[in-house]
PDB file of N, CA and C in Angstrom:
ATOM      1  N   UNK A   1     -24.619  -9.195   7.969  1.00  0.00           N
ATOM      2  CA  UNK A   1     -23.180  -9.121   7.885  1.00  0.00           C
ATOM      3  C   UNK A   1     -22.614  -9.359   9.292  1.00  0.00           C
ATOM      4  N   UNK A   2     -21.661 -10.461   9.658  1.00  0.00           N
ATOM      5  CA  UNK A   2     -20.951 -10.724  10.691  1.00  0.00           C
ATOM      6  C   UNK A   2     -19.851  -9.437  10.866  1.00  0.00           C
ATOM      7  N   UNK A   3     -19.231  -9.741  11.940  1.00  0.00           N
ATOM      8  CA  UNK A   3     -18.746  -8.951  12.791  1.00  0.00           C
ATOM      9  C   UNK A   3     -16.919  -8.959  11.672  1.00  0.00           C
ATOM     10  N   UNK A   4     -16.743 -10.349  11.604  1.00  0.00           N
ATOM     11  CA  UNK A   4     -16.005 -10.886  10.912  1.00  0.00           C
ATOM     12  C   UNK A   4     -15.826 -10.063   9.306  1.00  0.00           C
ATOM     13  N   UNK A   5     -16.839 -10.416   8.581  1.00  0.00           N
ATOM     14  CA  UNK A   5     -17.008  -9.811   7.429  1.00  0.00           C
ATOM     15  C   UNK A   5     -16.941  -8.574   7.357  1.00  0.00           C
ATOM     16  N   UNK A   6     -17.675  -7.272   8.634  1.00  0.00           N
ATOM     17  CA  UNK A   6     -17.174  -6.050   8.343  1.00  0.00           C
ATOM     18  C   UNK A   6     -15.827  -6.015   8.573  1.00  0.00           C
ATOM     19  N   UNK A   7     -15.253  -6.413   9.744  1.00  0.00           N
ATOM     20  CA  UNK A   7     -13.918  -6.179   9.653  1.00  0.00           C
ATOM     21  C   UNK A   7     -13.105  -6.862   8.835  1.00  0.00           C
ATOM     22  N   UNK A   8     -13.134  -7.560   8.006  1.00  0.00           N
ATOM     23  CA  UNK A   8     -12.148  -7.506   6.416  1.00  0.00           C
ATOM     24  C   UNK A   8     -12.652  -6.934   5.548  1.00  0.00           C
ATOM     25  N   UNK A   9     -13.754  -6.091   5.320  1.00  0.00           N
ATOM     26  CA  UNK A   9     -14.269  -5.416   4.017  1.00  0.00           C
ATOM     27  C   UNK A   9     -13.787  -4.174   5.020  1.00  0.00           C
ATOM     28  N   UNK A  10     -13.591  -3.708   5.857  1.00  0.00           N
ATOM     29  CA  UNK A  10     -12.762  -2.826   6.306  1.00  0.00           C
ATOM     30  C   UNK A  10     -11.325  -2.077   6.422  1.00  0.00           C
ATOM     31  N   UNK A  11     -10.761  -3.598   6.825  1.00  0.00           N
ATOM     32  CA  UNK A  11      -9.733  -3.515   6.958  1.00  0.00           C
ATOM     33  C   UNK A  11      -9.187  -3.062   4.871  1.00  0.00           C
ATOM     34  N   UNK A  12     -10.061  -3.520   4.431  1.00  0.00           N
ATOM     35  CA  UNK A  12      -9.550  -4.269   2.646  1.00  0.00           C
ATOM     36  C   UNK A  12      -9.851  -2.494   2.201  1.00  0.00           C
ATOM     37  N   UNK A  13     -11.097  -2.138   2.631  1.00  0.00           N
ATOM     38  CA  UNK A  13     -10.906  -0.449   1.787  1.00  0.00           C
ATOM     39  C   UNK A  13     -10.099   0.576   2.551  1.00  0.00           C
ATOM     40  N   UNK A  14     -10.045   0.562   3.998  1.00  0.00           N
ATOM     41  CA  UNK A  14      -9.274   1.147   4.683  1.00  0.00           C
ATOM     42  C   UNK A  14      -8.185   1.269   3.742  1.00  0.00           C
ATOM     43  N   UNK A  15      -7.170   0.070   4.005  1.00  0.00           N
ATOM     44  CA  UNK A  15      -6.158  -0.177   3.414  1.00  0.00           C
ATOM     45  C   UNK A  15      -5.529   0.620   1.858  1.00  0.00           C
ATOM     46  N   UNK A  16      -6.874   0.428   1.348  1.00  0.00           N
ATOM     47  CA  UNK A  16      -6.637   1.078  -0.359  1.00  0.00           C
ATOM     48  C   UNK A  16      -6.872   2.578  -0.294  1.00  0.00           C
ATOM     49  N   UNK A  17      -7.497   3.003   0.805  1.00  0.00           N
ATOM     50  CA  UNK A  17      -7.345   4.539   0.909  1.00  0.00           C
ATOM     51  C   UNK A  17      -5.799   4.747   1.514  1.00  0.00           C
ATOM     52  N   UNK A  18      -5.744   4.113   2.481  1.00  0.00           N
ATOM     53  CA  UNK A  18      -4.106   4.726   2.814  1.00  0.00           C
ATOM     54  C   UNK A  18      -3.185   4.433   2.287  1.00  0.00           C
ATOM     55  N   UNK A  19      -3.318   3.781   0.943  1.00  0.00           N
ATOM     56  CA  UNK A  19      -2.052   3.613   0.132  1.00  0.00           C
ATOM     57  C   UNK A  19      -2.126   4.092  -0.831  1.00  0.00           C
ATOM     58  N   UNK A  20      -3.475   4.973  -1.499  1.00  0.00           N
ATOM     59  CA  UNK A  20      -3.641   5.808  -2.510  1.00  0.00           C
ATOM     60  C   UNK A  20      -3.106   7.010  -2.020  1.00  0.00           C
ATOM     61  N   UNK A  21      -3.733   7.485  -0.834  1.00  0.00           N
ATOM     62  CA  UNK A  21      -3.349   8.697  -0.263  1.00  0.00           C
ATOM     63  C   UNK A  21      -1.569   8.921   0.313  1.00  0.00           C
ATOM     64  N   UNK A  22      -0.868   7.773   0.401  1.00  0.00           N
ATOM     65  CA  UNK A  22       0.695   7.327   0.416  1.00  0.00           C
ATOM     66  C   UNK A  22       1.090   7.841  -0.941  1.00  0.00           C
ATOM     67  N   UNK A  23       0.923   7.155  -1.855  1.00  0.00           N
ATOM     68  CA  UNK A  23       1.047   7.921  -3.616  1.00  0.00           C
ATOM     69  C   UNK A  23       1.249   8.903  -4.212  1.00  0.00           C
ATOM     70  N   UNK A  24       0.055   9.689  -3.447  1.00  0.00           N
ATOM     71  CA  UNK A  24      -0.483  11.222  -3.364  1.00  0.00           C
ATOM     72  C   UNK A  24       1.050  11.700  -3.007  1.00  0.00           C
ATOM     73  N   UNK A  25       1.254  11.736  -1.309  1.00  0.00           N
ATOM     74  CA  UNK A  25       1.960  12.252  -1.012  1.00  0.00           C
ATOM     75  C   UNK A  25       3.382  11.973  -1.214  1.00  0.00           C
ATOM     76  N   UNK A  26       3.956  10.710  -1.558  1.00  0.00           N
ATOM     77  CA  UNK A  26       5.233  10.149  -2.006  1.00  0.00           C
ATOM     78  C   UNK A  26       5.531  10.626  -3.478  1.00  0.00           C
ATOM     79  N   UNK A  27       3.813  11.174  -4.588  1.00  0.00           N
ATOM     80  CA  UNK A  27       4.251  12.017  -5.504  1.00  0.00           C
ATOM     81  C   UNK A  27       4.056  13.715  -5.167  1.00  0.00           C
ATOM     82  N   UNK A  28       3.870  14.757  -4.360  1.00  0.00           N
ATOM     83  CA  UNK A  28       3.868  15.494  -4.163  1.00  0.00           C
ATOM     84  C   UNK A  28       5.118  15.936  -3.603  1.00  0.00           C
ATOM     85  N   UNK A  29       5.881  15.056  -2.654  1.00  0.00           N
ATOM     86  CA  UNK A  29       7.214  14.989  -1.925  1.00  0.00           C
ATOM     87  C   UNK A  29       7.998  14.917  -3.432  1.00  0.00           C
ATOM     88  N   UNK A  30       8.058  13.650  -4.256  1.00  0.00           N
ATOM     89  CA  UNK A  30       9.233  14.699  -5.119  1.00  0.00           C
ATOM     90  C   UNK A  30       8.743  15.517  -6.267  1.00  0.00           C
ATOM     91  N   UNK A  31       7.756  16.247  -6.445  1.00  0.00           N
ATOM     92  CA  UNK A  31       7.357  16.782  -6.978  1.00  0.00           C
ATOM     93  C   UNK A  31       7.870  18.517  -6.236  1.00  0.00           C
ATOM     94  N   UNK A  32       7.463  18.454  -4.895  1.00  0.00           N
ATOM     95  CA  UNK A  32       7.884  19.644  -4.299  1.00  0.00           C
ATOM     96  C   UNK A  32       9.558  19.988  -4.281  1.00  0.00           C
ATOM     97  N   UNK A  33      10.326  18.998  -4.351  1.00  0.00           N
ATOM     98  CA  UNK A  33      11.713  18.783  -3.691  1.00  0.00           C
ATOM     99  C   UNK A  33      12.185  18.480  -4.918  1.00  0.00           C
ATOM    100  N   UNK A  34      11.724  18.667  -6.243  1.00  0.00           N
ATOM    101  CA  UNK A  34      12.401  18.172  -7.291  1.00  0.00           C
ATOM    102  C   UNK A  34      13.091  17.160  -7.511  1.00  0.00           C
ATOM    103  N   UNK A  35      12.725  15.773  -7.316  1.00  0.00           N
ATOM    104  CA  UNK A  35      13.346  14.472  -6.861  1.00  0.00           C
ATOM    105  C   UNK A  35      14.212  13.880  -8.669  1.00  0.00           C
ATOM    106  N   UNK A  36      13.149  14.515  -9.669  1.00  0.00           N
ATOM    107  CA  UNK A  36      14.184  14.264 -10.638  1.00  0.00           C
ATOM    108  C   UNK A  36      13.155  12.580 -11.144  1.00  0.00           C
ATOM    109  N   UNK A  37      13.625  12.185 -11.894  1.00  0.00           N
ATOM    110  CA  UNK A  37      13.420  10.816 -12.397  1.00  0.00           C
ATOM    111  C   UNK A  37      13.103   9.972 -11.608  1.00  0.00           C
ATOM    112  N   UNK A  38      14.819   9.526 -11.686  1.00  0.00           N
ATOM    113  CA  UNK A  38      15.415   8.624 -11.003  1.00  0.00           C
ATOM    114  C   UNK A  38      15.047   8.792  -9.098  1.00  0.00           C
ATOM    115  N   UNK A  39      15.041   9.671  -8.867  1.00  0.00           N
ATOM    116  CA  UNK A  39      14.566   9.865  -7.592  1.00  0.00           C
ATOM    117  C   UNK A  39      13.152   9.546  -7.194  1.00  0.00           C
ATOM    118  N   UNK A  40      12.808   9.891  -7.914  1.00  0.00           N
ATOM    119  CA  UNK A  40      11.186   9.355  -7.782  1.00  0.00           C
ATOM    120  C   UNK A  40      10.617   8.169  -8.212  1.00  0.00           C
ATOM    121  N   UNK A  41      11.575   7.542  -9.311  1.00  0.00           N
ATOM    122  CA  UNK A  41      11.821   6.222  -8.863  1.00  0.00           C
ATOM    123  C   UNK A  41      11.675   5.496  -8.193  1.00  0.00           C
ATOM    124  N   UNK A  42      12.713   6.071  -6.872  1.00  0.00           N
ATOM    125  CA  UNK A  42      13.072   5.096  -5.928  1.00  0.00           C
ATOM    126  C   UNK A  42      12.241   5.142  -4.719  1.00  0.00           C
ATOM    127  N   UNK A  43      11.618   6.407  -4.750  1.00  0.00           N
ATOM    128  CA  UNK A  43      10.351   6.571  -3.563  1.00  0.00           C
ATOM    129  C   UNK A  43       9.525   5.849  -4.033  1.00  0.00           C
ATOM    130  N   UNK A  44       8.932   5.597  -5.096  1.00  0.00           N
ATOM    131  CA  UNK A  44       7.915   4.584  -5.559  1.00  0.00           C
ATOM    132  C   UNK A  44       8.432   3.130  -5.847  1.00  0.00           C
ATOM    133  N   UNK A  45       9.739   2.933  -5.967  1.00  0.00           N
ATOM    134  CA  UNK A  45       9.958   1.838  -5.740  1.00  0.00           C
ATOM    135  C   UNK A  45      10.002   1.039  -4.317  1.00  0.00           C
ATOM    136  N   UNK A  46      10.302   1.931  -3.219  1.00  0.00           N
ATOM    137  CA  UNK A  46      10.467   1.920  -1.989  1.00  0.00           C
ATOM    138  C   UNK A  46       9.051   1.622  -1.284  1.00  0.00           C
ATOM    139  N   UNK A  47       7.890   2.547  -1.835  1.00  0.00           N
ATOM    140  CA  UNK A  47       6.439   2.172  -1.282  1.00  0.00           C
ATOM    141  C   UNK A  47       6.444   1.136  -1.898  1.00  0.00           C
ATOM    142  N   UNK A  48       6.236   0.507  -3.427  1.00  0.00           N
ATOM    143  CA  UNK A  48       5.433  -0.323  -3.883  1.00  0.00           C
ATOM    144  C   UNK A  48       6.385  -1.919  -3.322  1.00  0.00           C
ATOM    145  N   UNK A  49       7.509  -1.862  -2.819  1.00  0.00           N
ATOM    146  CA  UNK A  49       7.971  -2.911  -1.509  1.00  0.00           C
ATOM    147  C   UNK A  49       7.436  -3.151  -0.876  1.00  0.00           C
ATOM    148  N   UNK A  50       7.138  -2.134   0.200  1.00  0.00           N
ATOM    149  CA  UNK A  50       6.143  -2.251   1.352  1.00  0.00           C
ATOM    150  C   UNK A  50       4.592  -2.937   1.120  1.00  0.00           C
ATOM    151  N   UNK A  51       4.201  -2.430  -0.327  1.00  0.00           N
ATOM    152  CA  UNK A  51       2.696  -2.953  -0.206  1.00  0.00           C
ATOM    153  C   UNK A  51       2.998  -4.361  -0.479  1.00  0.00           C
ATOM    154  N   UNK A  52       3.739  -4.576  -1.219  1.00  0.00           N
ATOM    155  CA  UNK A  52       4.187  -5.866  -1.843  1.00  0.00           C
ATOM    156  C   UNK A  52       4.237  -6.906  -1.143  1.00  0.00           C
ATOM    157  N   UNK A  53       4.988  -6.546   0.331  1.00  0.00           N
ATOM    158  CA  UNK A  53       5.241  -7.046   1.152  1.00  0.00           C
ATOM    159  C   UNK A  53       4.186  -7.094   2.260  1.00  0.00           C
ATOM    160  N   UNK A  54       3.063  -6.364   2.366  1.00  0.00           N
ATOM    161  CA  UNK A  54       2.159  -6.914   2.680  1.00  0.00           C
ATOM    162  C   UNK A  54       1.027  -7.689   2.030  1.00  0.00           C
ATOM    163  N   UNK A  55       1.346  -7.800   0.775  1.00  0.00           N
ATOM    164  CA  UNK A  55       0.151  -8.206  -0.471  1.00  0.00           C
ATOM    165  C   UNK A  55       0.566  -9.602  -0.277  1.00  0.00           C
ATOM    166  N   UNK A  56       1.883 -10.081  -0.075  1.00  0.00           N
ATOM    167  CA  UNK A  56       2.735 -11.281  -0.163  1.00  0.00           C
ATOM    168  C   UNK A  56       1.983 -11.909   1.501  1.00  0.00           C
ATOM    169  N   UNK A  57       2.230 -11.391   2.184  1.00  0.00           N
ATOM    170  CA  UNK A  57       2.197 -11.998   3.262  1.00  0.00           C
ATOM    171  C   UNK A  57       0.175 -12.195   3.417  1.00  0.00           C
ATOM    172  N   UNK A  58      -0.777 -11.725   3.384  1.00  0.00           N
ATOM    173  CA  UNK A  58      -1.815 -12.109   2.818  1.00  0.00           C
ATOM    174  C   UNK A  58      -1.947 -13.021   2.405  1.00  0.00           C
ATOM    175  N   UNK A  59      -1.450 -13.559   0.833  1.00  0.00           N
ATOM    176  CA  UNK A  59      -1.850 -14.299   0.203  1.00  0.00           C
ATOM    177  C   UNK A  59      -0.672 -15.544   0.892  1.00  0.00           C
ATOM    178  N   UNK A  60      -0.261 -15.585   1.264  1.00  0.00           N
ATOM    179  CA  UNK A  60       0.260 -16.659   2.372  1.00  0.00           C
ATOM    180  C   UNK A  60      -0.610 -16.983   3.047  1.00  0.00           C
ATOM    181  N   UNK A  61      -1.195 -16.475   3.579  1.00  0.00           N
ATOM    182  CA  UNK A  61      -2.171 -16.572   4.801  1.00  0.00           C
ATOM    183  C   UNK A  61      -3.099 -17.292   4.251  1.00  0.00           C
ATOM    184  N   UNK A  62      -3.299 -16.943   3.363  1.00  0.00           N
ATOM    185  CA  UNK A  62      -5.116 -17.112   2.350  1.00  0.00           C
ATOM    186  C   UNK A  62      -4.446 -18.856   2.205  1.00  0.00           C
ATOM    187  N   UNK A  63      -3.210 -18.941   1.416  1.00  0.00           N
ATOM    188  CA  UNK A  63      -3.110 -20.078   1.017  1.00  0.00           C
ATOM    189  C   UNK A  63      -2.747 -21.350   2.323  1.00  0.00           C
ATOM    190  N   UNK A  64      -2.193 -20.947   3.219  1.00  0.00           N
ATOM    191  CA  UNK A  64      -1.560 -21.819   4.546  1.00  0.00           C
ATOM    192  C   UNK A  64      -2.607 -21.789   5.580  1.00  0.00           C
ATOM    193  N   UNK A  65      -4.052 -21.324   4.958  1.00  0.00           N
ATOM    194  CA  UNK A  65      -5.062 -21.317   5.798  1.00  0.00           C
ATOM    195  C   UNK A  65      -5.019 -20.929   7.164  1.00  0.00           C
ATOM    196  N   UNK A  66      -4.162 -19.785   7.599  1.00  0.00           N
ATOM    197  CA  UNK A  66      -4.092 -19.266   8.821  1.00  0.00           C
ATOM    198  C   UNK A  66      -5.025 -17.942   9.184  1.00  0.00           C
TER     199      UNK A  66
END
């Protein structure tokens, strides 16, 4: 295994732990604070942007061969 290859099978599970463990706590936050529905909603609508927005910019990459 290259040096290369660990660091994207790294970077790739890293990644899925700190956005499971984001989840966790973005559902515990309105779970503690009583966020309601609609409130919790929007915290999970608000993370699943962010990943989105890095999931997007990836597969740019992958495709524009950079």
């Amino acid at each position: 295994m290259t040096i290369e290859q660990f660091e994207s099978l790294s970077l790739t599970f890293g990644l899925t732990l700190l956005i499971s463990y984001m989840f966790f706590i973005i559902w515990q936050l309105a779970r503690e604070s009583k966020a309601g529905k609609l409130g919790t909603f929007i915290l999970f609508l608000v993370l699943a942007a962010g990943i989105a927005e890095f999931l997007g910019k990836e597969i740019l990459q992958y495709f524009l061969g950079l």
